[in-house]
Protein backbone atom coordinates (compact mmCIF):
# COMPACT_ATOMS: atom_id res chain seq x y z
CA UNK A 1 -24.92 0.07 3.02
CA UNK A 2 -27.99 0.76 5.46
CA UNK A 3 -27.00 3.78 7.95
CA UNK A 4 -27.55 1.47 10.90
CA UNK A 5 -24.57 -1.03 9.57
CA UNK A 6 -22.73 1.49 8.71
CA UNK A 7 -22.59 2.96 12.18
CA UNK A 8 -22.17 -0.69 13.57
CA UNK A 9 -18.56 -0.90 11.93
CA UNK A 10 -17.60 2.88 12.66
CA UNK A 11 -17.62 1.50 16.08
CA UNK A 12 -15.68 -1.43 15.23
CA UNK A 13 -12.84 1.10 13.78
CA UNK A 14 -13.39 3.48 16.28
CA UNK A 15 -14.01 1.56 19.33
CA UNK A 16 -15.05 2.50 22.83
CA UNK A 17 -13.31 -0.78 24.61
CA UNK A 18 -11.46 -3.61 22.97
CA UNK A 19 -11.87 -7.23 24.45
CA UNK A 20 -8.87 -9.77 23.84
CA UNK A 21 -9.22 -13.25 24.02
CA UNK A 22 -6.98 -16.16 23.87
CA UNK A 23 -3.10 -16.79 25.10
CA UNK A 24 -3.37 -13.53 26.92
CA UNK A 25 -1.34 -14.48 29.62
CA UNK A 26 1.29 -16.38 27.51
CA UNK A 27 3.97 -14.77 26.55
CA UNK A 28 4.73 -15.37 22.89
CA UNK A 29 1.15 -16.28 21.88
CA UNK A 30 -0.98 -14.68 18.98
CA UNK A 31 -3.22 -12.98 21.42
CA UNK A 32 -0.34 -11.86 23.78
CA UNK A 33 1.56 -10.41 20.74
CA UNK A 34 -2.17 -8.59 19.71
CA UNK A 35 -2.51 -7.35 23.09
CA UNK A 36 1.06 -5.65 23.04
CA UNK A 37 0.46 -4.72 19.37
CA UNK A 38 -2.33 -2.27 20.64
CA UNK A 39 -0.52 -1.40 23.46
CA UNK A 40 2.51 -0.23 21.78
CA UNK A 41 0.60 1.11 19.35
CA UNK A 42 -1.09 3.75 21.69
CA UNK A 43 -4.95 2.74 21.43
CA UNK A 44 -6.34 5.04 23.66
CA UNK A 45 -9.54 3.10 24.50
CA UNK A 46 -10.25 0.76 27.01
CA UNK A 47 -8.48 -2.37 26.67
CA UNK A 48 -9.79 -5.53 28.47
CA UNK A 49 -7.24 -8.54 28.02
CA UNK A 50 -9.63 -11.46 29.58
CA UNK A 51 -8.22 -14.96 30.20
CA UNK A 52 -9.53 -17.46 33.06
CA UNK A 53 -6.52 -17.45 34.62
CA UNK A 54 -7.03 -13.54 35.44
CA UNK A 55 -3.47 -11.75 36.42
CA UNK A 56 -1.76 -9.08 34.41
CA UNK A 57 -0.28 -7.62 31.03
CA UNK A 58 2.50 -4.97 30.80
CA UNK A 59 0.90 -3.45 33.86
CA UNK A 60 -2.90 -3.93 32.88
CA UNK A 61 -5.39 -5.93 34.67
CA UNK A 62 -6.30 -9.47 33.04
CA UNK A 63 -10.06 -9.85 33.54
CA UNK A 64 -11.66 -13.43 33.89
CA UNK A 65 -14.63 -12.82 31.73
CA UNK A 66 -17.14 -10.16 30.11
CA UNK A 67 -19.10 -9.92 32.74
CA UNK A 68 -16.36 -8.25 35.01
CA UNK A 69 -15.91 -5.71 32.36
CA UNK A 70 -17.22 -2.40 33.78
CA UNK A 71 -17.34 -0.25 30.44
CA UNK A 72 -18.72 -0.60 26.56
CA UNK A 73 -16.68 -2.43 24.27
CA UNK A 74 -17.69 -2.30 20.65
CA UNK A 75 -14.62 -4.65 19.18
CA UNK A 76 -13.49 -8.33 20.37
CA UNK A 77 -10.02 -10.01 19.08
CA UNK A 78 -10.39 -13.75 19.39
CA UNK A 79 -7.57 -16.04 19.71
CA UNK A 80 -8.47 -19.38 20.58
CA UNK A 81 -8.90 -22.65 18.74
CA UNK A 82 -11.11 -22.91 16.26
CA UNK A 83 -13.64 -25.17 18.56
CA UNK A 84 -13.87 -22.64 21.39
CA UNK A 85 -14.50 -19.45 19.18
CA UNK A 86 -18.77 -19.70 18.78
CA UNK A 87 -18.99 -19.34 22.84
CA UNK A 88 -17.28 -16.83 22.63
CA UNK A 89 -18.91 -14.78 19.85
CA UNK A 90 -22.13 -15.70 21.39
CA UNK A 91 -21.04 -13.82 24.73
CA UNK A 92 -20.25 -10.62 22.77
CA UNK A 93 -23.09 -10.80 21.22
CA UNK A 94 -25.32 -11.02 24.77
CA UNK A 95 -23.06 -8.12 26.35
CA UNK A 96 -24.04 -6.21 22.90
CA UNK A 97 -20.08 -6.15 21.03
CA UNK A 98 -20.66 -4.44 17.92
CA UNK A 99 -18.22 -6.84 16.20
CA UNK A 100 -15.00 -9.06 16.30
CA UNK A 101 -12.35 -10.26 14.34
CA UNK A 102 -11.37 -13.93 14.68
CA UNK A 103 -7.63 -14.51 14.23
CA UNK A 104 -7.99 -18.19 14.76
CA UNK A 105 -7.50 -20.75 11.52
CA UNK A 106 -8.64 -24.01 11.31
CA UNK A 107 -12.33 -23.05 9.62
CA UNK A 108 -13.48 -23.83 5.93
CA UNK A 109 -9.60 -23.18 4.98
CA UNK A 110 -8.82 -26.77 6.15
CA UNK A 111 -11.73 -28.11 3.47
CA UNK A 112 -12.92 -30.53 5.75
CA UNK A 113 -16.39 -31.39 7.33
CA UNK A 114 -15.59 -30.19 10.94
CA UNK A 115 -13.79 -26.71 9.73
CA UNK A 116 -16.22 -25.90 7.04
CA UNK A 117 -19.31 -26.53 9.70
CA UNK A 118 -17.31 -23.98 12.42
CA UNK A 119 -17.67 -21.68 10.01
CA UNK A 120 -20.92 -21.94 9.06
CA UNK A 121 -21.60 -21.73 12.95
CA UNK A 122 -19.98 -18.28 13.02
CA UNK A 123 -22.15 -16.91 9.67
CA UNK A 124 -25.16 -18.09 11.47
CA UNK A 125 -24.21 -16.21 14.86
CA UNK A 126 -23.24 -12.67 12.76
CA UNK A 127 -26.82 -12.77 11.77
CA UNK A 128 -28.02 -12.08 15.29
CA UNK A 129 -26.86 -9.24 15.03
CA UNK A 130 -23.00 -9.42 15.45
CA UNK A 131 -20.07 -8.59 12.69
CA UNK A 132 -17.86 -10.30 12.27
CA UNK A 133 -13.95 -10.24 10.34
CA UNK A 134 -12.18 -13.40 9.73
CA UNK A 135 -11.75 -15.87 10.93
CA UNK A 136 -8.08 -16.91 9.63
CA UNK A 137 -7.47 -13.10 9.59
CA UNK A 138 -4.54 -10.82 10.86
CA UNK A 139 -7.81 -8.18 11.93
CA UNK A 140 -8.17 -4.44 11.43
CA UNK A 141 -5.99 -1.65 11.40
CA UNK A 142 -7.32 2.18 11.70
CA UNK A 143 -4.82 5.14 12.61
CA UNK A 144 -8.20 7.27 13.64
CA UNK A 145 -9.24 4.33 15.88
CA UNK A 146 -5.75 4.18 17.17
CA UNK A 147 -6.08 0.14 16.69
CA UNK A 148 -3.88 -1.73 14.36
CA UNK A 149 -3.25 -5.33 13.62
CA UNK A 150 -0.73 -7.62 13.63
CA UNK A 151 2.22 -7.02 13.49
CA UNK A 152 1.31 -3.38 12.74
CA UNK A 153 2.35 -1.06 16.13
CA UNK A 154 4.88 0.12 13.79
CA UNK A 155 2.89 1.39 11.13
CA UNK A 156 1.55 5.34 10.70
CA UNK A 157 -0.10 6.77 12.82
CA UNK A 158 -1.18 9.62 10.99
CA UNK A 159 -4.18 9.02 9.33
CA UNK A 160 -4.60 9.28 5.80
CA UNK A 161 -7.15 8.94 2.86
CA UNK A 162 -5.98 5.28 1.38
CA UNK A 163 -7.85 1.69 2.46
CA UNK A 164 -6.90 -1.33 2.02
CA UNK A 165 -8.96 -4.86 2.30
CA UNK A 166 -7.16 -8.09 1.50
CA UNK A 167 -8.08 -11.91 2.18
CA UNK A 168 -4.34 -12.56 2.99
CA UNK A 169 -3.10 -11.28 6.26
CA UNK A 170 0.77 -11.24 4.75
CA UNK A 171 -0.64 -8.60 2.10
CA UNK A 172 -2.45 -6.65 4.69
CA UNK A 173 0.91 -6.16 7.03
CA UNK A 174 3.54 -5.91 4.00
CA UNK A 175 1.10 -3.01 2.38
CA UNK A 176 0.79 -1.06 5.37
CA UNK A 177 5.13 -1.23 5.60
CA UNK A 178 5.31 -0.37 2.19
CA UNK A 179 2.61 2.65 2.18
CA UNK A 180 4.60 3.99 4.75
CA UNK A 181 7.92 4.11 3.32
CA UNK A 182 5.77 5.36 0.27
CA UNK A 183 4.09 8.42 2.54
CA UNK A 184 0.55 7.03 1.51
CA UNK A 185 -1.53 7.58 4.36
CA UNK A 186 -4.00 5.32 5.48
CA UNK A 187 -7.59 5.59 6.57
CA UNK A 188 -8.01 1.92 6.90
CA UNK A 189 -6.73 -1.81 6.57
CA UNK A 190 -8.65 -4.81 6.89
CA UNK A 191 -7.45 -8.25 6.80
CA UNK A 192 -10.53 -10.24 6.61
CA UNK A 193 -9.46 -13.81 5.84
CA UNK A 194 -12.08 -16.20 5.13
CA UNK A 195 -14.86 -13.84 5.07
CA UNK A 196 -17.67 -15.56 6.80
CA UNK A 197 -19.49 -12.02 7.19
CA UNK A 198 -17.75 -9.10 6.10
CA UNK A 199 -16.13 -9.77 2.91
CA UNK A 200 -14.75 -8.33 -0.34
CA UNK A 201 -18.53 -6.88 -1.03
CA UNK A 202 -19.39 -5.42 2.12
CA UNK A 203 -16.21 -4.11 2.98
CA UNK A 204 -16.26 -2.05 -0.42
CA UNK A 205 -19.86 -1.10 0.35
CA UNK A 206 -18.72 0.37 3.48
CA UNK A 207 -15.60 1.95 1.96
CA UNK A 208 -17.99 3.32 -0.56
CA UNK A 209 -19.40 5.78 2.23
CA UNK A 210 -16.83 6.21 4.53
CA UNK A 211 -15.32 9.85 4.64
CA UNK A 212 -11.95 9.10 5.62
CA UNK A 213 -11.38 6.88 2.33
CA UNK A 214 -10.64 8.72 -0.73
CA UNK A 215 -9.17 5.56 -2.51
CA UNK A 216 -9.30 1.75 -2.02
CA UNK A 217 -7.08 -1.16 -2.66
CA UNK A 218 -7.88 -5.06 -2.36
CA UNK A 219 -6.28 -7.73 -2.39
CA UNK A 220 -8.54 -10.82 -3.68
CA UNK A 221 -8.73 -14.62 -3.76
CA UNK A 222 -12.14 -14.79 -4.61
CA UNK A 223 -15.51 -14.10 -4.11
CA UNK A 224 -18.89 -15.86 -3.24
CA UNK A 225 -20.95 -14.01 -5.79
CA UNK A 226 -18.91 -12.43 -8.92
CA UNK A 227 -21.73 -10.29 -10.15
CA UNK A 228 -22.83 -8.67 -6.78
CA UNK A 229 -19.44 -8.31 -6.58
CA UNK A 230 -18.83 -6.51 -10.15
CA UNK A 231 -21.75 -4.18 -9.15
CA UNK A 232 -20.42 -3.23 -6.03
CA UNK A 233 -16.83 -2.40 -7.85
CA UNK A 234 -18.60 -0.75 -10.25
CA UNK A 235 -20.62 1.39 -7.25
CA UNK A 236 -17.38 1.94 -5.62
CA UNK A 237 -15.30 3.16 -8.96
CA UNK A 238 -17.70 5.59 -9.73
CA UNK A 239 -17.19 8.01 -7.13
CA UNK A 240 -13.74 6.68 -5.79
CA UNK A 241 -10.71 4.87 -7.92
CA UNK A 242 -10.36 1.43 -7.23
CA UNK A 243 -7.13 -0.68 -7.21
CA UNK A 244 -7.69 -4.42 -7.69
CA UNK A 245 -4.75 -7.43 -6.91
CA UNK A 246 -6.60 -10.45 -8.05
CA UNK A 247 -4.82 -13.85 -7.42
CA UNK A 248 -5.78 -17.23 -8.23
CA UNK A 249 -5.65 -16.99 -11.60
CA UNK A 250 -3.84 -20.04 -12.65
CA UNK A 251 -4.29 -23.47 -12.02
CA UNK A 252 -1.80 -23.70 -9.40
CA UNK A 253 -2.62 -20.42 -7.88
CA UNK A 254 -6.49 -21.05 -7.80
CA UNK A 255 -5.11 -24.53 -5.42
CA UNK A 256 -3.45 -22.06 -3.62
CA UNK A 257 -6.38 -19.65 -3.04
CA UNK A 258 -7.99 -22.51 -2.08
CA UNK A 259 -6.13 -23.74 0.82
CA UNK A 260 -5.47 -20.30 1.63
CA UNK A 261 -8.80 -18.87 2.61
CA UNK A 262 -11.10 -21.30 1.38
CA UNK A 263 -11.78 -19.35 -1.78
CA UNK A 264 -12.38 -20.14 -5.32
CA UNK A 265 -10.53 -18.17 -7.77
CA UNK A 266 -11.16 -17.87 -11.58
CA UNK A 267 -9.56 -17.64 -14.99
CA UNK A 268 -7.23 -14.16 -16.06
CA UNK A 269 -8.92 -13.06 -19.06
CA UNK A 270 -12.49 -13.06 -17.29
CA UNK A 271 -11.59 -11.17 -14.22
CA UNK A 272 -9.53 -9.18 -16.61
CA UNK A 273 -12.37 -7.90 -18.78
CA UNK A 274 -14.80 -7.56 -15.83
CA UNK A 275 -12.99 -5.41 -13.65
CA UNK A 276 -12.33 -3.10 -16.48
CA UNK A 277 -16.04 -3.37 -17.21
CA UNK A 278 -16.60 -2.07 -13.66
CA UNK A 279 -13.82 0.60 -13.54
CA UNK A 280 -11.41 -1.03 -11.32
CA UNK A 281 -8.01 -0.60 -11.57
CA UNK A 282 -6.67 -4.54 -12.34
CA UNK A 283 -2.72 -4.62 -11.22
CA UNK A 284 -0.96 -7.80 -10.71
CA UNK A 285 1.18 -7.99 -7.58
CA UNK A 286 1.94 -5.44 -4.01
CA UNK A 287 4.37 -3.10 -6.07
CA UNK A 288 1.71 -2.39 -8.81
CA UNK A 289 -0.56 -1.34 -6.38
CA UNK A 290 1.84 1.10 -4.79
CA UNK A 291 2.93 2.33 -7.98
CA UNK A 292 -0.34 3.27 -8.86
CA UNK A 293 -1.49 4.80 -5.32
CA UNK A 294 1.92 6.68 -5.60
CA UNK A 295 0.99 8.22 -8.80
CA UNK A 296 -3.25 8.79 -7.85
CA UNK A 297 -1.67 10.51 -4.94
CA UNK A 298 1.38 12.76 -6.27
CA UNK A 299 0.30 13.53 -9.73
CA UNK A 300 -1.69 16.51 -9.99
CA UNK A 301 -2.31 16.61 -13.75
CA UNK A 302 -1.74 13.18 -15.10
CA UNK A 303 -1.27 13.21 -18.68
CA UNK A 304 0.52 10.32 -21.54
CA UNK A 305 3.25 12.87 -22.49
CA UNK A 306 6.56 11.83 -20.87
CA UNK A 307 10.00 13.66 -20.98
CA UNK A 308 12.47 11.21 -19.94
CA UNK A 309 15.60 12.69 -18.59
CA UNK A 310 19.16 11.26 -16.89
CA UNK A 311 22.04 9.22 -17.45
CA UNK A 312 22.01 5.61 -19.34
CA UNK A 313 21.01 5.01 -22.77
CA UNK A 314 20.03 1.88 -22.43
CA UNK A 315 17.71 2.88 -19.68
CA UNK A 316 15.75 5.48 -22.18
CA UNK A 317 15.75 2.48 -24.93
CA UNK A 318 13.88 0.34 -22.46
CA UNK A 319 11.71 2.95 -21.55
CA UNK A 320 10.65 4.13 -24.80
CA UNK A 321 9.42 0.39 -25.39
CA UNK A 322 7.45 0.35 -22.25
CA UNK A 323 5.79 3.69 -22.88
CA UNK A 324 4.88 1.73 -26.36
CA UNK A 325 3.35 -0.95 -24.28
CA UNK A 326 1.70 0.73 -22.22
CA UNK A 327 0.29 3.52 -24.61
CA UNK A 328 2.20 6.69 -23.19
CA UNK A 329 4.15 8.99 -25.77
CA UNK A 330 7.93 10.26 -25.44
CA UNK A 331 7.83 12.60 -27.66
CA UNK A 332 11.04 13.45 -29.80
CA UNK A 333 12.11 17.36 -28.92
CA UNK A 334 11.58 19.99 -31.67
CA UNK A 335 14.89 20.57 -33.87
CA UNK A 336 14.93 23.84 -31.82
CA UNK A 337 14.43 22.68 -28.87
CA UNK A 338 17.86 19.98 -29.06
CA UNK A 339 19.90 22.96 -30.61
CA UNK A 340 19.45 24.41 -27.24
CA UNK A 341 19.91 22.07 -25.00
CA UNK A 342 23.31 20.97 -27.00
CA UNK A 343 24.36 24.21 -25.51
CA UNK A 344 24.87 22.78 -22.39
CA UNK A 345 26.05 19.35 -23.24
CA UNK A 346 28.17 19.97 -26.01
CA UNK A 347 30.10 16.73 -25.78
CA UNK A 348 29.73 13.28 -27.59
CA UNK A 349 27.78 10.22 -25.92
CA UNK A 350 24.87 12.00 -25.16
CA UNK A 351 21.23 12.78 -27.46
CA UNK A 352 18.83 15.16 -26.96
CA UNK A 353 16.13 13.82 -28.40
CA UNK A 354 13.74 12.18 -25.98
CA UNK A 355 14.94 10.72 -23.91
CA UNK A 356 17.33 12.95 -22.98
CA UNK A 357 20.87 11.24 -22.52
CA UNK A 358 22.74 12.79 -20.28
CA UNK A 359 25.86 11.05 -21.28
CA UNK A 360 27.48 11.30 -17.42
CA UNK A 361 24.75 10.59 -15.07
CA UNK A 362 26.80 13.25 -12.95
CA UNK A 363 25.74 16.78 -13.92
CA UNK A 364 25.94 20.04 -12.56
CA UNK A 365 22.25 20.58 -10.98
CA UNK A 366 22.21 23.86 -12.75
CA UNK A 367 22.64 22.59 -16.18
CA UNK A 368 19.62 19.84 -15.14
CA UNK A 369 17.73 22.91 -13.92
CA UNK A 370 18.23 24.95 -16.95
CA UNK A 371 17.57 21.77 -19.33
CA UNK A 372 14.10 20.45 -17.68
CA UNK A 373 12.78 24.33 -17.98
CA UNK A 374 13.65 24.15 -21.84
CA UNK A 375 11.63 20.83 -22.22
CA UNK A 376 8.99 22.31 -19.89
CA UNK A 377 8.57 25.58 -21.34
CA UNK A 378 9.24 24.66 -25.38
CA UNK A 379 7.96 21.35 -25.14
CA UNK A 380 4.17 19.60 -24.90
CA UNK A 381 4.79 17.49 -22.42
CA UNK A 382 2.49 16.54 -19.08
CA UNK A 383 5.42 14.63 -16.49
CA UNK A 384 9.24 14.92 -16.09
CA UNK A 385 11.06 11.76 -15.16
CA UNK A 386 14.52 12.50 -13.76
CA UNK A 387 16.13 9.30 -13.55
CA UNK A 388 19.20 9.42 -10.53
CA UNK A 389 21.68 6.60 -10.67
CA UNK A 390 22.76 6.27 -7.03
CA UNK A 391 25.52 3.82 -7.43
CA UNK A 392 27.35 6.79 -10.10
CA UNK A 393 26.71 9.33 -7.61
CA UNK A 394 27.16 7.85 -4.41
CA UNK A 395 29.70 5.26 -5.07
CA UNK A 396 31.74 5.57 -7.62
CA UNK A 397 31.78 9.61 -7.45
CA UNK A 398 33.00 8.43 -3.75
CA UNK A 399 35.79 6.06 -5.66
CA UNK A 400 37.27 8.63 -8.36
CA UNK A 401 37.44 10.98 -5.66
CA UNK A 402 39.41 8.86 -3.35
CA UNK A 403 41.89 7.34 -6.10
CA UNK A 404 43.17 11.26 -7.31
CA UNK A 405 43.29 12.74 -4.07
CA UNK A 406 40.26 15.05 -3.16
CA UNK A 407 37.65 14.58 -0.37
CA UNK A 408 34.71 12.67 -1.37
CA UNK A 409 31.85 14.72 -1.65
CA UNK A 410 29.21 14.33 1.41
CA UNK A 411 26.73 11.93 0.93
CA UNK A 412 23.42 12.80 -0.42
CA UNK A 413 24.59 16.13 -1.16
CA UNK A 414 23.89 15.72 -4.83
CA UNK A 415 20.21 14.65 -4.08
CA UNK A 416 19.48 17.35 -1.98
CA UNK A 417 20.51 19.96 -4.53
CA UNK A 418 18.41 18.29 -7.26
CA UNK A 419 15.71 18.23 -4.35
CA UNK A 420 15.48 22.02 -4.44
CA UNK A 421 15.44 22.17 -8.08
CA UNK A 422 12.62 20.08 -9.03
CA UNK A 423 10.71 21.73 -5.84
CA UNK A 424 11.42 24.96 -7.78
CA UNK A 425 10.55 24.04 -11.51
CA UNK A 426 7.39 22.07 -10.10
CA UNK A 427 6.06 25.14 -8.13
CA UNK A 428 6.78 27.29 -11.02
CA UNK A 429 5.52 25.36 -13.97
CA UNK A 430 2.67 23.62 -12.18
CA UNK A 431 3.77 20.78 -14.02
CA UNK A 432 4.30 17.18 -12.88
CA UNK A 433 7.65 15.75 -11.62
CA UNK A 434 9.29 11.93 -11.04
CA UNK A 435 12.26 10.97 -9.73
CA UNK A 436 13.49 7.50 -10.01
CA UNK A 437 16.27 6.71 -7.35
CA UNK A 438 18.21 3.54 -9.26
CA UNK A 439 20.18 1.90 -7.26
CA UNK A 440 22.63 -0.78 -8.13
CA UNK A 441 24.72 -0.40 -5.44
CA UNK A 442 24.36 -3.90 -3.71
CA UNK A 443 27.81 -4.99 -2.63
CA UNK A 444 27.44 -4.79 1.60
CA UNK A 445 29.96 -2.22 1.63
CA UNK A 446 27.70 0.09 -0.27
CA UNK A 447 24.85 -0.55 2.83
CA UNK A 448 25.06 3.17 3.07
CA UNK A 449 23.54 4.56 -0.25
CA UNK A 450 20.71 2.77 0.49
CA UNK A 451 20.40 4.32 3.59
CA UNK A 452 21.16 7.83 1.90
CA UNK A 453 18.12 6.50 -0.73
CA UNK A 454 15.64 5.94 2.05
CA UNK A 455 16.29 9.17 3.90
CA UNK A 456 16.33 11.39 0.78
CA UNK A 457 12.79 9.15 -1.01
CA UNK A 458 10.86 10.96 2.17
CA UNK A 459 12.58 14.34 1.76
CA UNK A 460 11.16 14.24 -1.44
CA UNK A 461 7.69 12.64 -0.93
CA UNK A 462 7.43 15.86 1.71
CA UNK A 463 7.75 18.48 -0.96
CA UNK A 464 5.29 16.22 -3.27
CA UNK A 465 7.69 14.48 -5.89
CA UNK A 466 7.19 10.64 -6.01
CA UNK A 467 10.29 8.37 -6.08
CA UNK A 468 10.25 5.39 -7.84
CA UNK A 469 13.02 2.69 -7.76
CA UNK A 470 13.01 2.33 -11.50
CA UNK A 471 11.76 3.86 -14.73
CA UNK A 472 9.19 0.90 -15.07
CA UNK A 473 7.62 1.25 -11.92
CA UNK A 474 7.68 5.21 -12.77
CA UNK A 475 6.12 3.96 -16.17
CA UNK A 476 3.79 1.70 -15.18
CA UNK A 477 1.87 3.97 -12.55
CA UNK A 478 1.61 6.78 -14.62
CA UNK A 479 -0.07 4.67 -17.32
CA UNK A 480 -2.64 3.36 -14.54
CA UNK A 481 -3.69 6.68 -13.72
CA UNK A 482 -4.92 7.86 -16.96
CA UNK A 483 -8.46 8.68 -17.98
């Protein structure tokens, strides 16, 4: 992207002033609800809410029009119908916005004459100079900017290193939740909707050359021009990885796309084989891309050598056939290697092969401590999966307790001790370590272990060891992340 663009849509993510348009003086409205959003939020620009009717917004002046505004604004976030939208983007562009996103629907989404001809009115006015996200879009959202979109006041506000672009705005909120909860820090996210100007393309162009972004995930219905498209991937994956959700694939879901955001989608095996052609990551679905910016960010030394280690045999059956799938090795322990870790399980219904059983999924921490630095330091293996069942040792620990007699142990207690040992063997062995927090516990009486799960999965994303809720998400990142 040309330098001159480039610093056009820094200012849009970074902007001076921030025009609203559209419901801002009724409560409940899309615009009202964006206005808050940035309030509550904290942007720390000017904010102009503008409305004819003038008055006031959580204790901010309403202003009647551009004209009254006094300082620069570099962003605009339109509201209105879809028939009232080009006067408007035509008075940004006289009072010299650098760009706006247009939440209003009712453009070439709708498929008919009148919608598609709006929004051919709109590509011809972001020619003149003016950029221009949406329309049918949820808008932008940049911790460094301190803007976000809707409904995103409570995302992060610590910036991070991760993008995100996606035509749906549904996608665009539920990653930013989930990237959160996953302590993935983001740089930005960009719902762009139809993509009358900005789209998939120049979005990644930007990304491309933006400092803050270290990685980039998308979320795709389709695009205008596949090869330009390819290229720019291809650009992209080159010097930063690429994560790729593309939907439409099907019949039905390519119907979907198309009432969605206007956009036409394509068969699997195509966009299969291209964007592994252009070094994209391809995933299928919002968890898959998680997974994998879980494991790009919290494995160090990513390698197909997995030692698989907890409680539940069936669990290390299941997993052996995935890392078969998905071309990742358990390797079976040396004959040495078991002999010592019998040692310290020396009864029946356990195997210490790989995976290794655990029989009770209950263990003192110091025999898990002492087994995972045998594997580590006898072993040629690149990651450790410890696999926790939370309903074993936060329920029905809780239960045997109870029935003989003896106070329950506290909650979480068992998770923080296994917190400090993995902190310990990772920092000592430089070597990778997963945790999978499995939780069956769903009775509503057992509301509290997954409130114990949550609290403990960002205790251990702070000392740098990813928690996944199963062994196939663990899995199926760490096979993503390969060279």
């Amino acid at each position: 992207m040309k330098l001159e663009e480039q610093r056009k849509l820094d200012r849009i993510f970074n902007p001076r002033g921030m025009a609203l348009f559209g419901g801002i003086g009724n409560p409940g409205s899309f615009g009202y609800l964006i206005a808050l959003s940035q309030i509550r939020y904290g942007y720390s620009g000017n904010l102009y809410p503008i409305s004819l009717k003038g008055g006031e917004i959580a204790g901010r002046r309403i202003y009647k029009n551009l004209d009254q505004v006094e300082g620069p604004v570099d962003l605009a976030s339109i509201s209105v119908p879809a028939k009232a939208v080009p006067a408007i983007l035509r008075d940004c562009l006289k009072h010299g916005v650098a760009g706006a996103q247009v939440h209003s629907s009712g453009f070439a989404e709708v498929g008919d004459r009148e919608g598609i001809a709006l929004q051919k009115e709109l590509t011809q006015i972001a020619q003149k100079g003016l950029r221009i996200i949406g329309p049918n879009c949820f808008g932008i959202h940049c911790p460094r900017g301190r803007i976000t979109l809707l409904p995103g006041s409570d995302f992060s506000q610590d910036p991070g290193s991760v993008a995100f672009i996606s035509q749906s705005g549904g996608v665009a909120t539920d990653f930013g939740y989930e990237a959160r909860s996953a302590g993935i820090g983001l740089s930005k996210v960009i719902s762009f909707g139809n993509g009358c100007d900005l789209d998939a393309i120049q979005l990644l162009d930007y990304l491309a050359d933006d400092p803050e972004t270290e990685c980039i995930g998308a979320y795709i219905e389709g695009v205008k021009d596949g090869c330009r498209f390819l290229k720019t991937v291809r650009r992209v994956s080159d010097t930063k990885p690429v994560i790729i959700w593309k939907a439409g694939l099907t019949p039905l879901g390519g119907q979907a796309a198309l009432s969605h955001t206007g956009s036409m989608a394509g068969e699997a095996k195509i966009w299969s084989a291209a964007l592994a052609q252009a070094g994209a990551i391809a995933v299928q679905g919002l968890d898959e891309i998680i997974d994998t910016l879980m494991a790009i960010k919290y494995l160090k030394n990513p390698g197909r050598r997995i030692a698989l280690i907890g409680g539940g045999g069936a669990i290390g059956v299941f997993s052996c056939d995935l890392a078969h799938r998905w071309d990742l090795q358990l390797p079976r322990f040396s004959p040495e290697t078991q002999r010592r870790l019998r040692k310290h399980f020396p009864t029946p219904g356990n195997s210490m092969a790989n995976p290794l059983d655990t029989g009770s999924p209950v263990i003192p921490v110091e025999i898990i401590k002492n087994s995972i630095q045998e594997v580590l330091t006898s072993e040629p293996v690149d990651i450790i999966i410890m696999i926790l069942l939370l309903r074993s040792l936060e329920v029905e620990v809780q239960a045997f307790m109870d029935m003989i007699g003896l106070q329950p142990p506290t909650r979480g207690i068992y998770l923080k001790e296994m917190l400090d040992v993995l902190t310990d063997l990772k920092n000592k062995t430089g070597k990778d370590i997963v945790a999978v927090f499995e939780n069956r516990a769903r009775l509503i009486k057992d509301v509290a272990v997954e409130k114990v799960s949550r609290e403990m999965r960002s205790a251990y994303h702070a000392r740098g060891i990813p928690v996944f809720p199963s062994a196939e998400r663990a899995l199926r990142g760490i096979q993503y992340v390969q060279k």
